[in-house]
PDB file of N, CA and C in Angstrom:
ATOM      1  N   UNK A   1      -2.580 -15.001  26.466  1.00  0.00           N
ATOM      2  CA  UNK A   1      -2.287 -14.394  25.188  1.00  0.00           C
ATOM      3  C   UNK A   1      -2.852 -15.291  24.080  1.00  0.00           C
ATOM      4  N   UNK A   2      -3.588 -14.417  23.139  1.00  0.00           N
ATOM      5  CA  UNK A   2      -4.648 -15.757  22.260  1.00  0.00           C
ATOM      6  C   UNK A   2      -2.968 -15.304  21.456  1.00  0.00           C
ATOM      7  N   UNK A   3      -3.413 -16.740  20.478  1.00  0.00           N
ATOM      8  CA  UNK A   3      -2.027 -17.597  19.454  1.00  0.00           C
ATOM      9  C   UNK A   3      -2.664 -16.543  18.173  1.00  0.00           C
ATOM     10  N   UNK A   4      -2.556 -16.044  16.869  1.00  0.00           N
ATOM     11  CA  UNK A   4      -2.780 -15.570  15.773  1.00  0.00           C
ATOM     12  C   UNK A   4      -1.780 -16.578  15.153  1.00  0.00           C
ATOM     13  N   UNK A   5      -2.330 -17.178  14.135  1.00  0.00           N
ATOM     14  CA  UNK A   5      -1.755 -17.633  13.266  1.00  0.00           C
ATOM     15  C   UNK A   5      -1.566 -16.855  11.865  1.00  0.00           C
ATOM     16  N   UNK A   6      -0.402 -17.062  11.232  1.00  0.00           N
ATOM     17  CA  UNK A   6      -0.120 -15.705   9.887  1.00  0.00           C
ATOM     18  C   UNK A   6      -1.323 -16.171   8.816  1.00  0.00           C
ATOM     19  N   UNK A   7      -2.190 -17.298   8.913  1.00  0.00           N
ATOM     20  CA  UNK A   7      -3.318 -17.495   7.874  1.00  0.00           C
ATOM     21  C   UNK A   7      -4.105 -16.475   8.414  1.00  0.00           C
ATOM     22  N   UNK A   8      -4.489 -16.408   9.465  1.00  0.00           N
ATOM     23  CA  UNK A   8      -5.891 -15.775   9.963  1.00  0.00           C
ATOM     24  C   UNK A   8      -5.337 -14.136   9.400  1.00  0.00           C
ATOM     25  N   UNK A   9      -4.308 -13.861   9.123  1.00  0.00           N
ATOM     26  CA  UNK A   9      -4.071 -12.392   9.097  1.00  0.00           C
ATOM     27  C   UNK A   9      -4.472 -11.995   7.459  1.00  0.00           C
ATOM     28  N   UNK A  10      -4.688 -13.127   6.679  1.00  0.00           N
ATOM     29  CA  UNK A  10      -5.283 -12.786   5.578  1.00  0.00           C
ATOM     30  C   UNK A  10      -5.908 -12.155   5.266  1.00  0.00           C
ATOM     31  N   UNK A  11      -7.105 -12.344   6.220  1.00  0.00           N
ATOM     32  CA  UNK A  11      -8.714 -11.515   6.240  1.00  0.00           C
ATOM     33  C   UNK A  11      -8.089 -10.069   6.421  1.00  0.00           C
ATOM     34  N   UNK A  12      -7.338  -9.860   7.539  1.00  0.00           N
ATOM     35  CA  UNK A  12      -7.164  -8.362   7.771  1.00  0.00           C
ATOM     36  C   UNK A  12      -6.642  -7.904   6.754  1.00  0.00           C
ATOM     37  N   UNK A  13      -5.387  -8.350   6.067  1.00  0.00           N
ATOM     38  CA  UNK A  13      -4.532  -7.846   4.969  1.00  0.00           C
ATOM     39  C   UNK A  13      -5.638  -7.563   3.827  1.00  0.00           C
ATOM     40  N   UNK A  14      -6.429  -8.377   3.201  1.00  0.00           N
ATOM     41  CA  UNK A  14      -7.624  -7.997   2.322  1.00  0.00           C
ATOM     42  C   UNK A  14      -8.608  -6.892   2.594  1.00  0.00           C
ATOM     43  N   UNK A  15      -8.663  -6.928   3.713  1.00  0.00           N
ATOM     44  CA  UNK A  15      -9.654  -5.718   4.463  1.00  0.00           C
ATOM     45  C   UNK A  15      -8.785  -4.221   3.888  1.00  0.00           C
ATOM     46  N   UNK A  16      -7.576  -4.259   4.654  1.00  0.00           N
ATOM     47  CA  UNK A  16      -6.897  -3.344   4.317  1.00  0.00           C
ATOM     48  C   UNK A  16      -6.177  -3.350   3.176  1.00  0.00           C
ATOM     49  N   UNK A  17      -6.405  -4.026   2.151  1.00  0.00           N
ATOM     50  CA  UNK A  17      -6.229  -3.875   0.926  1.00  0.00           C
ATOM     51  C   UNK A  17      -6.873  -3.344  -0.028  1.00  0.00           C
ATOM     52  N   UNK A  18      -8.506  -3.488   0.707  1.00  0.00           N
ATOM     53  CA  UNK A  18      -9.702  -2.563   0.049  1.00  0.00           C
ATOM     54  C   UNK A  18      -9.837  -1.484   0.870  1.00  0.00           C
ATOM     55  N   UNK A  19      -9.266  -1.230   1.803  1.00  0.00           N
ATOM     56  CA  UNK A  19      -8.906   0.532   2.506  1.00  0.00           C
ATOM     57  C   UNK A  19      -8.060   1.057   1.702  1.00  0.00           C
ATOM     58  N   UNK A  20      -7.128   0.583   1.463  1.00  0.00           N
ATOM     59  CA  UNK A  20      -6.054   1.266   0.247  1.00  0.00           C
ATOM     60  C   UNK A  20      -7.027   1.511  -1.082  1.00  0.00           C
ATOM     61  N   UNK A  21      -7.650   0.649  -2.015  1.00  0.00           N
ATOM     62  CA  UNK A  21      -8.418   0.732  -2.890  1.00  0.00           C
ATOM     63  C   UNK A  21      -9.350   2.007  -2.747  1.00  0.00           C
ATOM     64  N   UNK A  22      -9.698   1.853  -1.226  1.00  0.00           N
ATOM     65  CA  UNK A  22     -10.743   3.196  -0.988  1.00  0.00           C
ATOM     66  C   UNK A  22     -10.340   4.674  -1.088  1.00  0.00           C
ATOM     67  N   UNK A  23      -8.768   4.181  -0.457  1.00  0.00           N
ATOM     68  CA  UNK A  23      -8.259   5.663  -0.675  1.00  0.00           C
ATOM     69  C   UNK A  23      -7.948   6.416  -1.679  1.00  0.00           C
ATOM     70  N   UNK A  24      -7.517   5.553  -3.118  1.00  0.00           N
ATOM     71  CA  UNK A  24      -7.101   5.595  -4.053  1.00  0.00           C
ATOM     72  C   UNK A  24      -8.266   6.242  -5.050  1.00  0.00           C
ATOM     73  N   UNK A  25      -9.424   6.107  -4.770  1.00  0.00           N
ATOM     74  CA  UNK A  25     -10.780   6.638  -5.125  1.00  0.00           C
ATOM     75  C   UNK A  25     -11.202   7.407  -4.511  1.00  0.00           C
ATOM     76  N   UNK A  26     -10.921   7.465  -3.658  1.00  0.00           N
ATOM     77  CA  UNK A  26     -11.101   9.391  -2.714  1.00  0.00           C
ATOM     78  C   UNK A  26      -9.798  10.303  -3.684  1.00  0.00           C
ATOM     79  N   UNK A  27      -8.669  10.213  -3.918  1.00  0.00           N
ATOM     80  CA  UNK A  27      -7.846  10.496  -4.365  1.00  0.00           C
ATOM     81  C   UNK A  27      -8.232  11.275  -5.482  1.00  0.00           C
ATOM     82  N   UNK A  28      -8.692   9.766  -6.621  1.00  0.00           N
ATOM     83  CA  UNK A  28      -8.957  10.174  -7.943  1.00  0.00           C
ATOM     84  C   UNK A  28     -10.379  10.976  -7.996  1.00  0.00           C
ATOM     85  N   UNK A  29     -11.381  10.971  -6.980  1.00  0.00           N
ATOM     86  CA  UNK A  29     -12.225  11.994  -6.511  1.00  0.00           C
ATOM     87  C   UNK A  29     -12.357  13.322  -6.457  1.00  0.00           C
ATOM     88  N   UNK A  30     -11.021  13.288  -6.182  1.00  0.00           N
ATOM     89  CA  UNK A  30     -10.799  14.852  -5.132  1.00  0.00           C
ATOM     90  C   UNK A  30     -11.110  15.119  -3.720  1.00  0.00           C
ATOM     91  N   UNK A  31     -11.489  13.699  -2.992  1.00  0.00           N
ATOM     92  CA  UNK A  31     -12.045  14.174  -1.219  1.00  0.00           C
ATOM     93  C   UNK A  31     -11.248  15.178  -0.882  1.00  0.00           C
ATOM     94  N   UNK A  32     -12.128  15.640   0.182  1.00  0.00           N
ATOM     95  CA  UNK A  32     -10.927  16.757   1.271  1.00  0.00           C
ATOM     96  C   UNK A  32      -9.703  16.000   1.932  1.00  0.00           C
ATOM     97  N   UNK A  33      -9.219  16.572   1.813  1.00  0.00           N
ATOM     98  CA  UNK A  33      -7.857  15.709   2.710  1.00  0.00           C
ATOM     99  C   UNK A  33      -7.870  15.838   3.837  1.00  0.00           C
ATOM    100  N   UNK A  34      -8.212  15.856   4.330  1.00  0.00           N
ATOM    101  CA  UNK A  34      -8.601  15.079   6.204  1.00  0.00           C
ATOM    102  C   UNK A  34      -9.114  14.363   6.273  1.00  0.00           C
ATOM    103  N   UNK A  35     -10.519  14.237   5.465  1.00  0.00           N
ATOM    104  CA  UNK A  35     -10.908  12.408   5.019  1.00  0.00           C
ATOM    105  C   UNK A  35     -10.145  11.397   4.638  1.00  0.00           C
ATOM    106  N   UNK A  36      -9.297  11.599   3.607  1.00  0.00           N
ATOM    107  CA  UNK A  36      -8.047  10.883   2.980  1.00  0.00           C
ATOM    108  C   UNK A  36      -7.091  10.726   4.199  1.00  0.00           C
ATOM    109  N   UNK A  37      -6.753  11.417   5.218  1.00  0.00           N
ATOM    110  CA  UNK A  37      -5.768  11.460   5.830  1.00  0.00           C
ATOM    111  C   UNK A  37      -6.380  10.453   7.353  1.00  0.00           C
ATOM    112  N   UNK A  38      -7.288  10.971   7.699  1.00  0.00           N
ATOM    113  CA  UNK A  38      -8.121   9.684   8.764  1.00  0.00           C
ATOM    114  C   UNK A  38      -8.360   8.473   7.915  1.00  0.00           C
ATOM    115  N   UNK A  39      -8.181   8.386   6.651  1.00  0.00           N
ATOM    116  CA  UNK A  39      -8.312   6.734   6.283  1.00  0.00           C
ATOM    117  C   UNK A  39      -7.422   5.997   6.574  1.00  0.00           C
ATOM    118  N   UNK A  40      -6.046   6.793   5.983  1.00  0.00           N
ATOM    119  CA  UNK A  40      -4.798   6.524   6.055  1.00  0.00           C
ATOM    120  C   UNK A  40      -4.322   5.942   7.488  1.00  0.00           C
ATOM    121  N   UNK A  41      -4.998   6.629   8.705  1.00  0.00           N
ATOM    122  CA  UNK A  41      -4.383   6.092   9.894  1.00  0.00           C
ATOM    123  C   UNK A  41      -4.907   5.376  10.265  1.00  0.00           C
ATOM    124  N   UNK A  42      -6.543   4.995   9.198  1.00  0.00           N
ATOM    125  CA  UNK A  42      -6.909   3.651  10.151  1.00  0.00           C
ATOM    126  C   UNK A  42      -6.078   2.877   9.578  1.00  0.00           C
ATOM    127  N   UNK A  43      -5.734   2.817   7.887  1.00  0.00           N
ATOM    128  CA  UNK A  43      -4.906   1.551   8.014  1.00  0.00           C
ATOM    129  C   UNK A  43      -3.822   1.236   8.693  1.00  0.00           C
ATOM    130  N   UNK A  44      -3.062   2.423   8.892  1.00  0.00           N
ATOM    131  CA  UNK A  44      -1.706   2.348  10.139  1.00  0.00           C
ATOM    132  C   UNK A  44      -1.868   1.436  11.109  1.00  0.00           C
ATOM    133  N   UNK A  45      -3.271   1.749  11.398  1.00  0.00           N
ATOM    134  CA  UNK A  45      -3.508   1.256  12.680  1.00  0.00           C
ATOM    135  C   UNK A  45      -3.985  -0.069  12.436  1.00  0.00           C
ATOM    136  N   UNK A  46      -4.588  -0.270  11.501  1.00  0.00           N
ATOM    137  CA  UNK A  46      -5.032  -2.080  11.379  1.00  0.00           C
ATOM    138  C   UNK A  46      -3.844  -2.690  11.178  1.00  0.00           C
ATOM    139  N   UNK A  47      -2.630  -1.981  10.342  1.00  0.00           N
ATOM    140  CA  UNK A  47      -1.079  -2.642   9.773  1.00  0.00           C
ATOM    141  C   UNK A  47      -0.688  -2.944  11.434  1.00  0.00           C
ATOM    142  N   UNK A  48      -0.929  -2.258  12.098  1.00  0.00           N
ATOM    143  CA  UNK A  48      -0.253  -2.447  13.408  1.00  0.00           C
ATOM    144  C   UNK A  48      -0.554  -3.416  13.808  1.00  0.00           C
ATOM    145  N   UNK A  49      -1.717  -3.588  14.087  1.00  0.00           N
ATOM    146  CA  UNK A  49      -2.403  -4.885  14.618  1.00  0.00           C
ATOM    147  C   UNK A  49      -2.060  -5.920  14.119  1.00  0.00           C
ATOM    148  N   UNK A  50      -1.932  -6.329  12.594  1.00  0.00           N
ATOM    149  CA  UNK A  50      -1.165  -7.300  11.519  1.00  0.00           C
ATOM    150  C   UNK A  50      -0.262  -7.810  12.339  1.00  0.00           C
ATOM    151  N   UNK A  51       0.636  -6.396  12.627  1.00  0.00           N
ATOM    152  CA  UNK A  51       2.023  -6.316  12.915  1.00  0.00           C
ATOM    153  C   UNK A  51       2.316  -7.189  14.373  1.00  0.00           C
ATOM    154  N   UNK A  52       1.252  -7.040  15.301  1.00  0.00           N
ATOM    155  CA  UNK A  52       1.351  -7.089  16.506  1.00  0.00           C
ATOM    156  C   UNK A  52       1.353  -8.742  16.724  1.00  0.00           C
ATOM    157  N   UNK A  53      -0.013  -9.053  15.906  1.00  0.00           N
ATOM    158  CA  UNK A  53      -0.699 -10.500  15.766  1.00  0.00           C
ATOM    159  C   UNK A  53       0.811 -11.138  14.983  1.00  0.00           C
ATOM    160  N   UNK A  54       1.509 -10.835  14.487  1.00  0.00           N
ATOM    161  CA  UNK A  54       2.909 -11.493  14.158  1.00  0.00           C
ATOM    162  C   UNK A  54       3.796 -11.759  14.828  1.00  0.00           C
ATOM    163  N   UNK A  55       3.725 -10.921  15.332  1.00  0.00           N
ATOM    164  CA  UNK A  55       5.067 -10.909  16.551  1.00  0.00           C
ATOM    165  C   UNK A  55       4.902 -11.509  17.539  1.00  0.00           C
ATOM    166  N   UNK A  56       3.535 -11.377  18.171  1.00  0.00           N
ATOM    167  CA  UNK A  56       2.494 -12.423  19.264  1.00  0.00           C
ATOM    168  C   UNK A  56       2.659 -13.919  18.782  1.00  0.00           C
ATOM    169  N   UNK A  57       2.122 -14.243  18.102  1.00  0.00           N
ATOM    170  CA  UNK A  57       2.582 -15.885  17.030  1.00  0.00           C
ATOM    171  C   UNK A  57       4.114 -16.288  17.329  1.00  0.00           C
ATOM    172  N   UNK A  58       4.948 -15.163  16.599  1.00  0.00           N
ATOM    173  CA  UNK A  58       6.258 -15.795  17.059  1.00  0.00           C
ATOM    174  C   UNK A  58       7.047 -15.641  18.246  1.00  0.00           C
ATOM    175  N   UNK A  59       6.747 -14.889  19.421  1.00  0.00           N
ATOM    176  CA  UNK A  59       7.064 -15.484  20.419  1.00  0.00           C
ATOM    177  C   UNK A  59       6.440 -16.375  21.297  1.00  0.00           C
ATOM    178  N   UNK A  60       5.015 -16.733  20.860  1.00  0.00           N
ATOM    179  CA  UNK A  60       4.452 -18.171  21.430  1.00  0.00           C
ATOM    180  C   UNK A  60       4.907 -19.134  21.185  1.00  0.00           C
ATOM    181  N   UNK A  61       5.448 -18.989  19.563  1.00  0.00           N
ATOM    182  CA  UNK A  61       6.014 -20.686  18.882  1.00  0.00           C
ATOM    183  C   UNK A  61       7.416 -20.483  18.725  1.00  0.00           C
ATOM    184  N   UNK A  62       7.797 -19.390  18.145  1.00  0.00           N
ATOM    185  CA  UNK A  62       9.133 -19.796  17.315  1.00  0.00           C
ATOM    186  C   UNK A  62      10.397 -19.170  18.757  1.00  0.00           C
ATOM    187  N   UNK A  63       9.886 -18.426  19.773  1.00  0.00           N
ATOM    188  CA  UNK A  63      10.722 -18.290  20.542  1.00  0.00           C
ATOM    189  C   UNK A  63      10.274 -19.124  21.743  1.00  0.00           C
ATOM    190  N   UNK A  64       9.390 -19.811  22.296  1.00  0.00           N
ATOM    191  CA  UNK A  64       9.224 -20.293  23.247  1.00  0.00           C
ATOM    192  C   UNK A  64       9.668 -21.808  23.149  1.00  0.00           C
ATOM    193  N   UNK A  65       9.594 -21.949  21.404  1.00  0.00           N
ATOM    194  CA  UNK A  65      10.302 -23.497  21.244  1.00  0.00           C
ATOM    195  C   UNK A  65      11.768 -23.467  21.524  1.00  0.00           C
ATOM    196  N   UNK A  66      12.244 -22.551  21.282  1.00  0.00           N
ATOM    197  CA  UNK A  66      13.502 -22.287  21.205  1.00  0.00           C
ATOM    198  C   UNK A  66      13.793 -21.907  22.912  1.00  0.00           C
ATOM    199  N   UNK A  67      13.469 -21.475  23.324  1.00  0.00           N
ATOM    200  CA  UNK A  67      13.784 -21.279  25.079  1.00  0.00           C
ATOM    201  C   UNK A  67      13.711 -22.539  25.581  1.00  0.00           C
ATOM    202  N   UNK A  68      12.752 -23.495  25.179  1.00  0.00           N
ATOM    203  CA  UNK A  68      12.780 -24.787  25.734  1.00  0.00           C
ATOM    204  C   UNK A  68      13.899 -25.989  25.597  1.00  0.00           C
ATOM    205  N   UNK A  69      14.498 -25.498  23.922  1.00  0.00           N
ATOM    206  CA  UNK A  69      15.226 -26.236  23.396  1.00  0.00           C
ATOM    207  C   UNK A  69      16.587 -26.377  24.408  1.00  0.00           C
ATOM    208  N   UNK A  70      17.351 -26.935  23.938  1.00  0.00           N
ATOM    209  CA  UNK A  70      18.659 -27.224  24.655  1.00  0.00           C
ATOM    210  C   UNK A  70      19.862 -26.363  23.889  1.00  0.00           C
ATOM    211  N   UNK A  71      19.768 -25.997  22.850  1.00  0.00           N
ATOM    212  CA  UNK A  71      20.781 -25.451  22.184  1.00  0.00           C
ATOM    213  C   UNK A  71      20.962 -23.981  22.809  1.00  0.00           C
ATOM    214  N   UNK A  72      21.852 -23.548  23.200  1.00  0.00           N
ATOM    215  CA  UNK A  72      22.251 -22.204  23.920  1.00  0.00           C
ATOM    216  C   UNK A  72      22.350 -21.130  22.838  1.00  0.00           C
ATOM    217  N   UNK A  73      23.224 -21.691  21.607  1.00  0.00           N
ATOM    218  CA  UNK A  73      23.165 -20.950  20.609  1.00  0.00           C
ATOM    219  C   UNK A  73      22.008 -20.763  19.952  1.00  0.00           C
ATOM    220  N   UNK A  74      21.053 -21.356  19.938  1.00  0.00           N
ATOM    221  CA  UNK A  74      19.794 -21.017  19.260  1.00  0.00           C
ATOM    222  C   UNK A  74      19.116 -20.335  20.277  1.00  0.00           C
ATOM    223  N   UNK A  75      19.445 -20.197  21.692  1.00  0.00           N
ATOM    224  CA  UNK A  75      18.644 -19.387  22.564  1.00  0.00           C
ATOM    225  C   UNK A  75      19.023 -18.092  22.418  1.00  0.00           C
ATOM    226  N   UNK A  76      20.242 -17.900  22.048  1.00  0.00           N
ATOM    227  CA  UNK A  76      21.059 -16.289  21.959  1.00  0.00           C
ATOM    228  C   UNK A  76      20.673 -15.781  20.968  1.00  0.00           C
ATOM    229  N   UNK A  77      20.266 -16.843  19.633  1.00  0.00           N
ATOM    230  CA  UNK A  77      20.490 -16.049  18.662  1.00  0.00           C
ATOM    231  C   UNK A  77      18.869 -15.797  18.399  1.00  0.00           C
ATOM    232  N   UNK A  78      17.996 -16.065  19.226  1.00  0.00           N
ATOM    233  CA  UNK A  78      16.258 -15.648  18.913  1.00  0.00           C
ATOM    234  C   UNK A  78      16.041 -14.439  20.144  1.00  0.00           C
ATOM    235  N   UNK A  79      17.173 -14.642  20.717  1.00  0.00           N
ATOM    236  CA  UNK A  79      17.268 -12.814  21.515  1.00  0.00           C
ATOM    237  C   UNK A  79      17.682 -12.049  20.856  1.00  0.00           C
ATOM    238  N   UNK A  80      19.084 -12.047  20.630  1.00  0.00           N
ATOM    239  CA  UNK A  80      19.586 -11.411  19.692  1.00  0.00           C
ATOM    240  C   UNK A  80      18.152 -10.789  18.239  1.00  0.00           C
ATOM    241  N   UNK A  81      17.888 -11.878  17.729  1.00  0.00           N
ATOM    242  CA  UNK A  81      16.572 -11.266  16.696  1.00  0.00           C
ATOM    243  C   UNK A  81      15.576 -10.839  17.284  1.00  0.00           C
ATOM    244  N   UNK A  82      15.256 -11.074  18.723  1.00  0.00           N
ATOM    245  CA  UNK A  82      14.147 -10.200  19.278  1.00  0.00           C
ATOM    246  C   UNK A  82      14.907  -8.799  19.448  1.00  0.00           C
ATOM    247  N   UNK A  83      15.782  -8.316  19.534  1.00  0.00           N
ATOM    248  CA  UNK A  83      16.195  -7.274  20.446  1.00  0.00           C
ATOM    249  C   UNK A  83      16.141  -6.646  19.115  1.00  0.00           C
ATOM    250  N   UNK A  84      17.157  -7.201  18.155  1.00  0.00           N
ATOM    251  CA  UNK A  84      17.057  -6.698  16.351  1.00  0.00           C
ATOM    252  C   UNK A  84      15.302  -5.760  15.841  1.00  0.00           C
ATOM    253  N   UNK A  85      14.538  -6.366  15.909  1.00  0.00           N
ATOM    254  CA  UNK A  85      13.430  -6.741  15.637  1.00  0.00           C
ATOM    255  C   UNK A  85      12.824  -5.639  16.122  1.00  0.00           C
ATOM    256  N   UNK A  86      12.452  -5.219  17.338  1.00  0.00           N
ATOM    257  CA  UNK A  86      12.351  -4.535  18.211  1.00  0.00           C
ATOM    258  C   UNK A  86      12.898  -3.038  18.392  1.00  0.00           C
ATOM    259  N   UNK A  87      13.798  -3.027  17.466  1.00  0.00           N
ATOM    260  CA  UNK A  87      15.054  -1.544  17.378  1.00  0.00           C
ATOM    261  C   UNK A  87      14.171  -1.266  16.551  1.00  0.00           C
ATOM    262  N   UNK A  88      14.222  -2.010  15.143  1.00  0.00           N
ATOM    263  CA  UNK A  88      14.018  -2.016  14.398  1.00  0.00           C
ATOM    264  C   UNK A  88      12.149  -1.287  13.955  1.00  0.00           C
ATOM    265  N   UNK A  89      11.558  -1.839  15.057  1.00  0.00           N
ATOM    266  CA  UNK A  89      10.246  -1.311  14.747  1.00  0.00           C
ATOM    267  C   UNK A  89       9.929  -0.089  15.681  1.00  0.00           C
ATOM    268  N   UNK A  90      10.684   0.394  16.284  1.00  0.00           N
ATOM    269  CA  UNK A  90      10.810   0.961  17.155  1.00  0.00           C
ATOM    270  C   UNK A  90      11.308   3.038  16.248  1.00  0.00           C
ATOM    271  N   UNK A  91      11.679   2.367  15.208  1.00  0.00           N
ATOM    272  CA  UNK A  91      12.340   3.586  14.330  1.00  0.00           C
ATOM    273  C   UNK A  91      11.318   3.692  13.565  1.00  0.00           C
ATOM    274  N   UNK A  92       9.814   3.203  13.767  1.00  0.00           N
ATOM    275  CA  UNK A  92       9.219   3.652  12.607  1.00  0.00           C
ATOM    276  C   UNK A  92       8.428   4.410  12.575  1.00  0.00           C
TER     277      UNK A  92
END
C-alpha cells in the first residue's frame, strides 16, 4: 500500500479546484447539462480519491502507531473512530 501524505493531496485539491472553476463557466455559458453533469462526477470521483489517499495515510500512521502502542485505550478508541468514520462515509 503506497503511504499518501495530506501535502501531496494539494496538487489534486487545486486540480479540482479548477474543475469546479470549469464548471462554473459552463454554467455561466449555458453548456448542455450532461456536459455539466459528467464534469461534476469527475470531480466526485477525484474527491474520492482525495478521500481514499486520506484514509490510506491514516491507517498506515495514525492507526498502525497506535496498534503497536501499549495503551489499550488508545487501541479502542482508533477502532471505535475507524468504525465511526466508516458509517459515516458510507451514508454518502
Amino acid at each position: 500500500m503506497k503511504y499518501y501524505s495530506h501535502c501531496e493531496q494539494i496538487k489534486f485539491l487545486k486540480k479540482i479546484e479548477g474543475q469546479v472553476r470549469g464548471i462554473q463557466r459552463m454554467i455561466q455559458d449555458g453548456r448542455y447539462c450532461i456536459d455539466i453533469l459528467l464534469q461534476l462526477h469527475s470531480i466526485t470521483g477525484a474527491i474520492k480519491r482525495v478521500e481514499n489517499n486520506i484514509l490510506k495515510s491514516h491507517l498506515e500512521v495514525c492507526v498502525t502507531a497506535s496498534l503497536k502502542g501499549k495503551s489499550e485505550k488508545d487501541k479502542r478508541k482508533k477502532i471505535l473512530e475507524l468504525v465511526e468514520i466508516i458509517d459515516q462515509l458510507r451514508k454518502i
